[in-house]
C-alpha atoms as a PDB file:
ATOM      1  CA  UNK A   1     141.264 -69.508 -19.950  1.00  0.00           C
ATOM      2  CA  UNK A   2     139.433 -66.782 -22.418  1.00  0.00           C
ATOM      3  CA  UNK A   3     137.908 -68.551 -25.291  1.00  0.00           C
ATOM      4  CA  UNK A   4     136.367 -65.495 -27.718  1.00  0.00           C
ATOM      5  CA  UNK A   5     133.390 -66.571 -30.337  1.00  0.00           C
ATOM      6  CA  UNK A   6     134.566 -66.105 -33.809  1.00  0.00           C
ATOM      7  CA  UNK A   7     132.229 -64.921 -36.519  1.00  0.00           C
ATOM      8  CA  UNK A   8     131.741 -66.939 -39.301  1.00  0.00           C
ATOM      9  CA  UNK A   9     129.831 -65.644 -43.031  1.00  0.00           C
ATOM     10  CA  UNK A  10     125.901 -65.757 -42.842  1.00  0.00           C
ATOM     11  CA  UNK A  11     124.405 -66.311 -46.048  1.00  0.00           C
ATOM     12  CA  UNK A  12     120.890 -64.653 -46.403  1.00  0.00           C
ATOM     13  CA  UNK A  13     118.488 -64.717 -50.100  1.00  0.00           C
ATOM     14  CA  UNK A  14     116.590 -61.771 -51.341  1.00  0.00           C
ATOM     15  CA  UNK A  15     114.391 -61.868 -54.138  1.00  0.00           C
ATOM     16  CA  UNK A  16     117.307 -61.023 -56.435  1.00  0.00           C
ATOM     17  CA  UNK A  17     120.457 -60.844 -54.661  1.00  0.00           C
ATOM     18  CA  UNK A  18     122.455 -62.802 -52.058  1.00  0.00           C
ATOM     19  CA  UNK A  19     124.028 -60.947 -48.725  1.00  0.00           C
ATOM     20  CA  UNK A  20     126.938 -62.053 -46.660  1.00  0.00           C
ATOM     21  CA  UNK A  21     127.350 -60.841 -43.167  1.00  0.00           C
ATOM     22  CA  UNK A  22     129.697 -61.831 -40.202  1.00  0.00           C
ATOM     23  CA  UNK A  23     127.707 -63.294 -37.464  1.00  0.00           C
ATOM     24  CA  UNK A  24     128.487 -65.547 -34.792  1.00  0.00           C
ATOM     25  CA  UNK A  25     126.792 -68.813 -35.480  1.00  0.00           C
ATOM     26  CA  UNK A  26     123.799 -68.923 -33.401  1.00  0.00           C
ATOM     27  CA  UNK A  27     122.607 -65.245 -34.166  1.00  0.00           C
ATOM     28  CA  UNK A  28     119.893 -66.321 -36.662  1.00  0.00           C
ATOM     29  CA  UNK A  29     118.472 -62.552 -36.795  1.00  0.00           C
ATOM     30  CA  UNK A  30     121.680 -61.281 -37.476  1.00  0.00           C
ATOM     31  CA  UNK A  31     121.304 -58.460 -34.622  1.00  0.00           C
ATOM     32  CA  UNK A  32     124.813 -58.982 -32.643  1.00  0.00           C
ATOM     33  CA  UNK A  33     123.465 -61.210 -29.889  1.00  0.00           C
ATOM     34  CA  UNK A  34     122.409 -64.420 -29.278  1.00  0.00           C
ATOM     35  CA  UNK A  35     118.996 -64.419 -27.095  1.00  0.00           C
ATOM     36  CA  UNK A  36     115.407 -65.782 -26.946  1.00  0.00           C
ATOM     37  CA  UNK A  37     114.771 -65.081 -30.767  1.00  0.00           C
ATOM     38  CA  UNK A  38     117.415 -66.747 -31.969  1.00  0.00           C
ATOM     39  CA  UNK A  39     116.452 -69.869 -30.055  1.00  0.00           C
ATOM     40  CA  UNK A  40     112.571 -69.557 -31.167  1.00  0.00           C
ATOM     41  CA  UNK A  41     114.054 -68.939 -34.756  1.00  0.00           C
ATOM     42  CA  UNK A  42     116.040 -72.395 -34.709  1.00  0.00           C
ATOM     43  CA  UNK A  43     113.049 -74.227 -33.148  1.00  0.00           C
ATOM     44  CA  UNK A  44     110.777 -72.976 -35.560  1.00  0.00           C
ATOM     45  CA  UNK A  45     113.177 -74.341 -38.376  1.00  0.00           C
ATOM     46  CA  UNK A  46     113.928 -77.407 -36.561  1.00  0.00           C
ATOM     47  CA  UNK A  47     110.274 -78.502 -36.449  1.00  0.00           C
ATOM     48  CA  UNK A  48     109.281 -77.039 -39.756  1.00  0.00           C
ATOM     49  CA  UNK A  49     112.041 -78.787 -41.332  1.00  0.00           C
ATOM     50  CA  UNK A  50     113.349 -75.206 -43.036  1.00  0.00           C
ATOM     51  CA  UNK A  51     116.993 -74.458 -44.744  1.00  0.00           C
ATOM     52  CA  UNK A  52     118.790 -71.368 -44.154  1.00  0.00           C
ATOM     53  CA  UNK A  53     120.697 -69.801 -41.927  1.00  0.00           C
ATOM     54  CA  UNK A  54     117.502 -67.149 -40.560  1.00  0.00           C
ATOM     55  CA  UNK A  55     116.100 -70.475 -39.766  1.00  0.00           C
ATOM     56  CA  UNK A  56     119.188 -72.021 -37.355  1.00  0.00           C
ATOM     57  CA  UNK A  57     121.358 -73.876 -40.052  1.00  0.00           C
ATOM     58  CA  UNK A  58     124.353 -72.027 -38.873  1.00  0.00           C
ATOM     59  CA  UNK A  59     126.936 -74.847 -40.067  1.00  0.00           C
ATOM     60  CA  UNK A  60     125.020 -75.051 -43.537  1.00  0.00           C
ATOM     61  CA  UNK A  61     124.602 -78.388 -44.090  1.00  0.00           C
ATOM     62  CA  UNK A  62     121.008 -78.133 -45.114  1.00  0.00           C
ATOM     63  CA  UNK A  63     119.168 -79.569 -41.789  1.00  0.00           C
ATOM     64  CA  UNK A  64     118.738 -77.847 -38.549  1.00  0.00           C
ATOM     65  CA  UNK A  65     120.007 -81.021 -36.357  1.00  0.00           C
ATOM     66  CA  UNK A  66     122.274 -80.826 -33.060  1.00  0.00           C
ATOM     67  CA  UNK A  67     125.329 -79.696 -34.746  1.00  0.00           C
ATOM     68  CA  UNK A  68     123.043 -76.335 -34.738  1.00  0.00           C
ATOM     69  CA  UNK A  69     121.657 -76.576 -31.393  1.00  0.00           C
ATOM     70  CA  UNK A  70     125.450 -77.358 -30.193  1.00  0.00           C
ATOM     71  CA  UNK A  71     126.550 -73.768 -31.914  1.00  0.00           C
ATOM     72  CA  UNK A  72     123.688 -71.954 -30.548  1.00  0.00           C
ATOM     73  CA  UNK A  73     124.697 -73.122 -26.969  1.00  0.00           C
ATOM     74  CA  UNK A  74     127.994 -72.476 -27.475  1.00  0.00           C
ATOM     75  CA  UNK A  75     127.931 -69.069 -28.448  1.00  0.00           C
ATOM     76  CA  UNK A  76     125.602 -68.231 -25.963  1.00  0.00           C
ATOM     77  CA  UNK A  77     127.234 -69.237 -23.222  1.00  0.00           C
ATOM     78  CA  UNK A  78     130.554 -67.776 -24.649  1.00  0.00           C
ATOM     79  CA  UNK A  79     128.627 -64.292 -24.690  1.00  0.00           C
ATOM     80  CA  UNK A  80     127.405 -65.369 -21.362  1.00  0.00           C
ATOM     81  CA  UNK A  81     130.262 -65.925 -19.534  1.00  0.00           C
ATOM     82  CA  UNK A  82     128.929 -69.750 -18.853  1.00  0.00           C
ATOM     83  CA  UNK A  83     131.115 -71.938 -21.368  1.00  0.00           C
ATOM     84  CA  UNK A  84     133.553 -73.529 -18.517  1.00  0.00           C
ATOM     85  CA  UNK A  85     130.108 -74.385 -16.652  1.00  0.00           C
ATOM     86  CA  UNK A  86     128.257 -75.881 -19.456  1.00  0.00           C
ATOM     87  CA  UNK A  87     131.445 -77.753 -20.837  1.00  0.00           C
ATOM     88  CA  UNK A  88     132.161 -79.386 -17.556  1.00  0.00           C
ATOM     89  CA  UNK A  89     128.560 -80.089 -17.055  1.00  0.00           C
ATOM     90  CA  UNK A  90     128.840 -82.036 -20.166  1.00  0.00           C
ATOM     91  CA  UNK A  91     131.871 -83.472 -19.256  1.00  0.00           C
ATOM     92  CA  UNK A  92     130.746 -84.557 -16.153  1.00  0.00           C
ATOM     93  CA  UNK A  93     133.521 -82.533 -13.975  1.00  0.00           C
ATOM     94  CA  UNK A  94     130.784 -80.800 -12.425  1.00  0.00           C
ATOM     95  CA  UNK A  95     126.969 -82.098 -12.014  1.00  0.00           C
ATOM     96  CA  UNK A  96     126.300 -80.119  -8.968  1.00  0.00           C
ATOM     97  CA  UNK A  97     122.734 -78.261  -8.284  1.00  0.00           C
ATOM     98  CA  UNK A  98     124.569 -74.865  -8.296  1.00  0.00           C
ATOM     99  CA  UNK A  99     126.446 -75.406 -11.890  1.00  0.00           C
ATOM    100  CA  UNK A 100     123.188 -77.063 -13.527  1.00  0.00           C
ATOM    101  CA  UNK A 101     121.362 -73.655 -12.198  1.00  0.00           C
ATOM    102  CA  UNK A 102     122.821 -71.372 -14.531  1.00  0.00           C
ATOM    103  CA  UNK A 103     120.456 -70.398 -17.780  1.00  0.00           C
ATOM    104  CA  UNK A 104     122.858 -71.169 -20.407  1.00  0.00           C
ATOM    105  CA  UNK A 105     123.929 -74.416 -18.304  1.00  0.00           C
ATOM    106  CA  UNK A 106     120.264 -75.222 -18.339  1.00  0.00           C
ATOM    107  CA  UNK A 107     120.084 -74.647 -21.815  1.00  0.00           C
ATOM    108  CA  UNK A 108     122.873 -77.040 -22.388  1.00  0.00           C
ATOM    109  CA  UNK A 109     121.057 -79.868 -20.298  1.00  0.00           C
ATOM    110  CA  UNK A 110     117.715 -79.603 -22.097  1.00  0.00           C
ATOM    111  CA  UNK A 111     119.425 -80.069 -25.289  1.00  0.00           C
ATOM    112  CA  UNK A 112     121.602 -83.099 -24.377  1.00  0.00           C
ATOM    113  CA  UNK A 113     118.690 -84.629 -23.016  1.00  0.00           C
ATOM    114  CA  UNK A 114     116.699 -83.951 -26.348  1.00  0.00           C
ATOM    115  CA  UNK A 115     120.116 -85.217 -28.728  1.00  0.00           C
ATOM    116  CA  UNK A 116     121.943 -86.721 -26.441  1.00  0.00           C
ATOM    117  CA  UNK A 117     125.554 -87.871 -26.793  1.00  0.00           C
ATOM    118  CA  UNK A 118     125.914 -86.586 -30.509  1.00  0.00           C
ATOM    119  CA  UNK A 119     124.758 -83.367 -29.133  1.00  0.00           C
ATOM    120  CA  UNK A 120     127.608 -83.339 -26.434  1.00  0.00           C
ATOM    121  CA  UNK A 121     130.682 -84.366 -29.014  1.00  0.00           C
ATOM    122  CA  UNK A 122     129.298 -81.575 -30.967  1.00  0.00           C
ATOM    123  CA  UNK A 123     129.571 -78.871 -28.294  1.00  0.00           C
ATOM    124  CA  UNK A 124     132.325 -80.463 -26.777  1.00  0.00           C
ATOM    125  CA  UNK A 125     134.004 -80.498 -30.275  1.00  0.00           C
ATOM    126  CA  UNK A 126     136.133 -77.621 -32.275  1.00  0.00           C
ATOM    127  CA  UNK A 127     134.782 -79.533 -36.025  1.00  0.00           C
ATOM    128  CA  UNK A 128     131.224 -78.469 -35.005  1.00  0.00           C
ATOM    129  CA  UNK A 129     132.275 -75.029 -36.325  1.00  0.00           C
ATOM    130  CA  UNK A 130     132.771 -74.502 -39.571  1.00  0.00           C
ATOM    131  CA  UNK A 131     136.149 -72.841 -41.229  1.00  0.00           C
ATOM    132  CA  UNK A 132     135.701 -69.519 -42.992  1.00  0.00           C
ATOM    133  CA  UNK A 133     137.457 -70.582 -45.806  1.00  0.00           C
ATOM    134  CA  UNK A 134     134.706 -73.203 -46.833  1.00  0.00           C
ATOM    135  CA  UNK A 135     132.009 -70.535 -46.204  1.00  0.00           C
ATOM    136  CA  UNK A 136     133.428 -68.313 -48.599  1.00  0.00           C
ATOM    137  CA  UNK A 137     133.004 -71.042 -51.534  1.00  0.00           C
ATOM    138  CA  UNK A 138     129.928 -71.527 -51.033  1.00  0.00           C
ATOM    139  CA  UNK A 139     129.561 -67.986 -51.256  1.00  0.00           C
ATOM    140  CA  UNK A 140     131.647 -67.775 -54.401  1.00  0.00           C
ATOM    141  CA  UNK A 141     129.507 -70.575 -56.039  1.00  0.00           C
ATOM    142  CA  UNK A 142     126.477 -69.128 -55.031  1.00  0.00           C
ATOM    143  CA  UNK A 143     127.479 -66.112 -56.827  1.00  0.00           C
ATOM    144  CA  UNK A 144     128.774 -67.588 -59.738  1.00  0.00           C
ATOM    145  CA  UNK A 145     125.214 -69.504 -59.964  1.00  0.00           C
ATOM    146  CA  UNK A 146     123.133 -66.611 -59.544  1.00  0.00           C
ATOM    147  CA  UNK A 147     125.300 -64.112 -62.278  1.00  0.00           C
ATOM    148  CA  UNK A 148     124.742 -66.975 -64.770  1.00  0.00           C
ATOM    149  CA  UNK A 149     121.530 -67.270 -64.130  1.00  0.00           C
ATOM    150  CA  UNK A 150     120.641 -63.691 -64.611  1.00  0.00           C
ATOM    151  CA  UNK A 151     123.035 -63.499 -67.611  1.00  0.00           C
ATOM    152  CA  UNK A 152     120.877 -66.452 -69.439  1.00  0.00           C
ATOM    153  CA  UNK A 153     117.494 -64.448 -69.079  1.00  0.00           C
ATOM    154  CA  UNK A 154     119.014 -61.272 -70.374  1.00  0.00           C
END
């Protein structure tokens, strides 16, 4: 079975304007891949209790929580190659040495051991990823809020 990461809007702030790009949820840099700077990204926002999608809110709820961690992981092991591994770690089809080896699989294990079953539902779960449609509201209101906004100073 090929499962293919879908790309999702990422909502990034400048001083005066407000960008949307497509990014697959767990690229927090925005560069195309999902690697060690992306995961020191969503740690730093995770334990400095940040917003934003540069910071590893990727479902945009406003808190960096394991809904986040569980997109991350996801993504990376889709670019990986590892998502059968991890999801039947997780499922507990396979708990072998050899399986639990694998980097993204290990990646996987540390964070179910840090969130624990939440974590795995969320990774485990197609409503951990959020639907284009509602991304592209909040873009629309943000929009709307920031034209107004600059129309009321003018």
């Amino acid at each position: 079975m090929q499962i293919t990461p879908t790309k999702y809007w990422a909502v990034t702030y400048g001083a005066n304007s407000v960008y949307a790009t497509a990014a697959l949820p767990g690229d927090a840099d925005l560069n195309g891949v999902i690697n060690f700077d992306d995961y020191s990204r969503i740690d730093f926002g995770f334990n400095n209790l940040l917003p934003g999608w540069a910071n590893g809110d990727f479902d945009g709820n406003g808190a960096i929580n394991f809904d986040d961690y569980a997109l991350i992981d996801v993504n990376f092991n889709l670019q990986a190659g590892s998502m059968m591994a991890a999801m039947n770690w997780l499922n507990g089809d396979d708990r072998s040495p050899g399986n639990a080896s694998q980097p993204g699989v290990r990646s996987v294990i540390g964070h179910f051991e840090q969130f624990g079953s939440s974590y795995a539902q969320a990774f485990l779960s197609t409503n951990a990823v959020p639907e284009p449609s509602g991304a592209l509201a909040v873009i629309g209101l943000v929009a709307v809020g920031a034209r107004r906004r600059r129309n009321r100073s003018a």
